[in-house]
PDB file of N, CA and C in Angstrom:
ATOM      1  N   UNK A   1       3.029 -10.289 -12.112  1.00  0.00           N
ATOM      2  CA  UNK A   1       2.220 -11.455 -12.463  1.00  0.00           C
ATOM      3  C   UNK A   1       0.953 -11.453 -11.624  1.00  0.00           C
ATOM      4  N   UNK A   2      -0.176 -11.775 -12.135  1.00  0.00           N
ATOM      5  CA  UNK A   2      -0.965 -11.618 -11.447  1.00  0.00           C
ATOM      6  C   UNK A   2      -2.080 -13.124 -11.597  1.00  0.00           C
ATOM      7  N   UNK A   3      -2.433 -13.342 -10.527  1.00  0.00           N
ATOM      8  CA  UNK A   3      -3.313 -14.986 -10.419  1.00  0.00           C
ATOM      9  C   UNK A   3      -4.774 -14.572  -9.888  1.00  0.00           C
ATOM     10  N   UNK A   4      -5.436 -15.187 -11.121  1.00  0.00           N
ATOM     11  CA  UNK A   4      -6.295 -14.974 -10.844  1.00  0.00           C
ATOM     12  C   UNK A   4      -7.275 -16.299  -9.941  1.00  0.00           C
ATOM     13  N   UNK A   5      -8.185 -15.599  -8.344  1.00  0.00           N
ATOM     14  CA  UNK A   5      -8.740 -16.435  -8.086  1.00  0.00           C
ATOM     15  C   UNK A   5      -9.860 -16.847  -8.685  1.00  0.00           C
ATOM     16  N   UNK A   6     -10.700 -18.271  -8.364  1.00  0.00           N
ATOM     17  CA  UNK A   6     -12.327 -17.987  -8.091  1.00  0.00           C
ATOM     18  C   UNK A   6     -13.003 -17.307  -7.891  1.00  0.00           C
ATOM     19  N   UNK A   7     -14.035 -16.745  -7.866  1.00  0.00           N
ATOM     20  CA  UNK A   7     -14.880 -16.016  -7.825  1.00  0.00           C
ATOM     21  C   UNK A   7     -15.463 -15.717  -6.436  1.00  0.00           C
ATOM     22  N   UNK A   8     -15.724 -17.030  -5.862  1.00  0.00           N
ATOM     23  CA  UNK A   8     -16.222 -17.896  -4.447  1.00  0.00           C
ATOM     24  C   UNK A   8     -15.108 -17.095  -3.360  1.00  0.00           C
ATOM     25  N   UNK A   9     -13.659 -17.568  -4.168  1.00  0.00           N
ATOM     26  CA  UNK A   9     -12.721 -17.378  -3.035  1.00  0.00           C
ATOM     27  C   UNK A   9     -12.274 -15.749  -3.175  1.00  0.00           C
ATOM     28  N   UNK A  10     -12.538 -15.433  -4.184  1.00  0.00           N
ATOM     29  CA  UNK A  10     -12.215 -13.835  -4.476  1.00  0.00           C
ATOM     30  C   UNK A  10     -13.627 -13.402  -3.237  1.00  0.00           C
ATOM     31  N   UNK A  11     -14.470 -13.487  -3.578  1.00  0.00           N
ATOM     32  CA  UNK A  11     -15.294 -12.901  -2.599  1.00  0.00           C
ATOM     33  C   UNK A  11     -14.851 -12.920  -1.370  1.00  0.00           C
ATOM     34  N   UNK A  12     -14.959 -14.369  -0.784  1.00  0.00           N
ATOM     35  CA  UNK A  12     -14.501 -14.418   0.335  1.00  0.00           C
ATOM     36  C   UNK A  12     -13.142 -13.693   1.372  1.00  0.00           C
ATOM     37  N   UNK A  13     -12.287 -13.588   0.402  1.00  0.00           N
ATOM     38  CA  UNK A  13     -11.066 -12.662   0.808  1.00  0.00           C
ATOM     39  C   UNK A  13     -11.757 -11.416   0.979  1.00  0.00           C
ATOM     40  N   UNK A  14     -12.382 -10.904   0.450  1.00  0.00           N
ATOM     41  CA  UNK A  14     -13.000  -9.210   0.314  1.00  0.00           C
ATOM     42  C   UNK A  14     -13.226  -9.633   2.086  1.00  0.00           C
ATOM     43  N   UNK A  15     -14.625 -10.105   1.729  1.00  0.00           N
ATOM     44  CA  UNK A  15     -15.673 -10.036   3.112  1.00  0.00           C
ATOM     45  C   UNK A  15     -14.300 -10.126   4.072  1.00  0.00           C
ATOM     46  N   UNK A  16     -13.665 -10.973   4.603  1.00  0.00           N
ATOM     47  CA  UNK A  16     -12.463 -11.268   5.273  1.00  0.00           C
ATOM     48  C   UNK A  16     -11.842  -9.909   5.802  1.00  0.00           C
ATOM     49  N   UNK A  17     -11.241  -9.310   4.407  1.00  0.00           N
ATOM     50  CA  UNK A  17     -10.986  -8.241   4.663  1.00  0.00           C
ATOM     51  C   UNK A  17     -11.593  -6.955   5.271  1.00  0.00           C
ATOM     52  N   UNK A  18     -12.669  -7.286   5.079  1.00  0.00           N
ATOM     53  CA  UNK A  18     -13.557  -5.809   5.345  1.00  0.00           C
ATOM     54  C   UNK A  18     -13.612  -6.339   7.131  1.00  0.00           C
ATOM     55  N   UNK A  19     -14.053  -7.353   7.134  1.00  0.00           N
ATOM     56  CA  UNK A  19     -14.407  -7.459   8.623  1.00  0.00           C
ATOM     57  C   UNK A  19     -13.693  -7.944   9.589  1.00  0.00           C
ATOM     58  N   UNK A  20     -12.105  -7.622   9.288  1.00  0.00           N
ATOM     59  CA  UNK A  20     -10.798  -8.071   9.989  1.00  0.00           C
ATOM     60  C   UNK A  20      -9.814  -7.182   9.480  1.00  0.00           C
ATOM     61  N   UNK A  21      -8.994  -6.478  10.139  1.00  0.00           N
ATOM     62  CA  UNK A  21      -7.418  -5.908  10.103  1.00  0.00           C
ATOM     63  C   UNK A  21      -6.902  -6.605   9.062  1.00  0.00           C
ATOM     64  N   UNK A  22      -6.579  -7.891   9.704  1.00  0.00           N
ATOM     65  CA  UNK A  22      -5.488  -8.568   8.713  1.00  0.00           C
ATOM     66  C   UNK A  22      -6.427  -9.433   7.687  1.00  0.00           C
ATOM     67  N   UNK A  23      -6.166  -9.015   6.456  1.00  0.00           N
ATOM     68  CA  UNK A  23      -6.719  -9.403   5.093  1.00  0.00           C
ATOM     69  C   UNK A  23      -6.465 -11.155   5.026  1.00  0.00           C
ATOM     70  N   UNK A  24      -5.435 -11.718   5.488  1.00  0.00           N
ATOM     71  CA  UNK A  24      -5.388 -13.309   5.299  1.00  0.00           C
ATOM     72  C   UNK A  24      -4.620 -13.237   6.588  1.00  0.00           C
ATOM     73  N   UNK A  25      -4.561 -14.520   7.305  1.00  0.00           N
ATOM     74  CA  UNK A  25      -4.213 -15.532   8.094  1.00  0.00           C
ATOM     75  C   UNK A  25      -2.935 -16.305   7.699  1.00  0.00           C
ATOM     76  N   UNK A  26      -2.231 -16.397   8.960  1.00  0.00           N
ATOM     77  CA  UNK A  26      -0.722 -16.937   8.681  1.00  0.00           C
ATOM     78  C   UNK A  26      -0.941 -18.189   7.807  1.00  0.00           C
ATOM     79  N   UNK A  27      -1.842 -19.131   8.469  1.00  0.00           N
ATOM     80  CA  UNK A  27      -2.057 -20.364   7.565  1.00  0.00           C
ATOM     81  C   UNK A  27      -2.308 -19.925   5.904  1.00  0.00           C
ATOM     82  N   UNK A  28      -3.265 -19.132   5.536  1.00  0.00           N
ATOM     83  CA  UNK A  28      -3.653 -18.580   4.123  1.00  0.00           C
ATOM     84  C   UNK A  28      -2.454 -18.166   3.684  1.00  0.00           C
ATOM     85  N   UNK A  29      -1.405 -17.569   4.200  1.00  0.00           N
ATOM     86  CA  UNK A  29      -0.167 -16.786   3.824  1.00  0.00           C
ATOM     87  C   UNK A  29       0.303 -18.124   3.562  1.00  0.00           C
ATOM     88  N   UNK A  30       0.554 -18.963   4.487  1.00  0.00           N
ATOM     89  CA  UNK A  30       1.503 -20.254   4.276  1.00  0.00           C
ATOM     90  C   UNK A  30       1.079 -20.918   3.314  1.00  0.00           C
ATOM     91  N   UNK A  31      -0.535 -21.240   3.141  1.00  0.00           N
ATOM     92  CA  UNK A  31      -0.792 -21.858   2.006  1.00  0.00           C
ATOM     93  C   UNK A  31      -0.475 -21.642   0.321  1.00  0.00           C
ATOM     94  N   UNK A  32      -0.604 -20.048   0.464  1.00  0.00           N
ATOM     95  CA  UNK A  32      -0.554 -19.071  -1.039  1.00  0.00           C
ATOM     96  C   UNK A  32       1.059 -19.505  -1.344  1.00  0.00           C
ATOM     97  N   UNK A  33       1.893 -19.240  -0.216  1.00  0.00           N
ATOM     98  CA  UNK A  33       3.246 -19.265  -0.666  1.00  0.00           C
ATOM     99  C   UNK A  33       3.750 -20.731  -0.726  1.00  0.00           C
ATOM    100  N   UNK A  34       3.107 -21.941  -0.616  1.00  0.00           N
ATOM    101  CA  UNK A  34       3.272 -23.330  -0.768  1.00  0.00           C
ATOM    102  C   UNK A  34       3.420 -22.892  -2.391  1.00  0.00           C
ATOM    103  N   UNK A  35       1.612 -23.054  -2.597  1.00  0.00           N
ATOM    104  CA  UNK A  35       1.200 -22.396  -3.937  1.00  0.00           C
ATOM    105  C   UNK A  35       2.286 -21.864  -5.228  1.00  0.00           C
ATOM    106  N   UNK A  36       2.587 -21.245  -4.460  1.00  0.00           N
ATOM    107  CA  UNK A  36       3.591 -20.173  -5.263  1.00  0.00           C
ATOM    108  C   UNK A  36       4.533 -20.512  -5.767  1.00  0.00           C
ATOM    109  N   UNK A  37       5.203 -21.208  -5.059  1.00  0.00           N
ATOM    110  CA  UNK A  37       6.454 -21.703  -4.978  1.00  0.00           C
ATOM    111  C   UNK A  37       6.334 -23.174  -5.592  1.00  0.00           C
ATOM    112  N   UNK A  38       5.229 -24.077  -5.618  1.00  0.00           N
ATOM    113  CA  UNK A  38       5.129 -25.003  -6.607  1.00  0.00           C
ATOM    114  C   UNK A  38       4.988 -24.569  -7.805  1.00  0.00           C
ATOM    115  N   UNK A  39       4.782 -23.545  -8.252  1.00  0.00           N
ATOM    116  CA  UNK A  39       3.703 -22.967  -9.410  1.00  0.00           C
ATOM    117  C   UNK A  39       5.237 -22.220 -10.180  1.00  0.00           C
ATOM    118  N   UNK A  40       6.234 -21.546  -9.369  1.00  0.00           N
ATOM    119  CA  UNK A  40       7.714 -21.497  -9.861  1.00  0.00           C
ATOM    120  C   UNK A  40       7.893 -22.559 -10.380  1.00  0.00           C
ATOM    121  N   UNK A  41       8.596 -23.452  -9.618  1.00  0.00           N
ATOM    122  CA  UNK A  41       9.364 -24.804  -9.351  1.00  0.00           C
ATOM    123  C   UNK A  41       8.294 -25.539 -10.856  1.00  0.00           C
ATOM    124  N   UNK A  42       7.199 -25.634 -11.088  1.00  0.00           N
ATOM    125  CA  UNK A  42       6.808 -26.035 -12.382  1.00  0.00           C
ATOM    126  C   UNK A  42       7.564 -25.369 -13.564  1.00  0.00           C
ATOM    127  N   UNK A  43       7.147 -23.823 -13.611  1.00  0.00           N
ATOM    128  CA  UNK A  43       7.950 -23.032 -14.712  1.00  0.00           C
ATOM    129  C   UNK A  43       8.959 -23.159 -14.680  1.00  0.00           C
ATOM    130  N   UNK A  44      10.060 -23.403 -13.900  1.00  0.00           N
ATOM    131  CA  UNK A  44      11.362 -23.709 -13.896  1.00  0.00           C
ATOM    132  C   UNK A  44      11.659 -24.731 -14.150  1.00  0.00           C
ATOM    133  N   UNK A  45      10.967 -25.709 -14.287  1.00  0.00           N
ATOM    134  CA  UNK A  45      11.076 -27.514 -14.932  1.00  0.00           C
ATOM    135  C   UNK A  45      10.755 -27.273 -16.201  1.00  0.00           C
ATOM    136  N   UNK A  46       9.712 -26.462 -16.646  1.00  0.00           N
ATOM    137  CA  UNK A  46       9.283 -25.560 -17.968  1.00  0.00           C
ATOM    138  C   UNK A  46      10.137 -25.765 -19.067  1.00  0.00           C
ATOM    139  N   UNK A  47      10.865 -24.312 -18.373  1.00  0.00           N
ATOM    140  CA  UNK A  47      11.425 -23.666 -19.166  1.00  0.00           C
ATOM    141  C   UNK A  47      12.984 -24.128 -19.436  1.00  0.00           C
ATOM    142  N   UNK A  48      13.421 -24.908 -18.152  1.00  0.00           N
ATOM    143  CA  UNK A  48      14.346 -26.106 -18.485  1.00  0.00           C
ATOM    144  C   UNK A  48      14.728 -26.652 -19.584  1.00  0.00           C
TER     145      UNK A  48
END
């Protein structure tokens, strides 16, 4: 499955990446997988 970002925030991850080791931040990790996991928990009320 694949999600697509913004444009803004797609960029911004690049630059991020290029000019840091680690591509996202524990917080960004924590946030995506909040994300994620609401974005299940919808399809699974869904498809219910």
């Amino acid at each position: 499955m694949v999600v697509r970002a913004p444009d803004p925030l797609r960029h911004r991850v690049v630059q991020q990446s290029e000019s840091e080791p680690m591509p996202m931040t524990m917080q960004e990790v924590a946030i995506w997988g909040v994300l994620a996991g609401g974005l299940l928990t919808l399809a699974g009320l869904a498809l219910a």
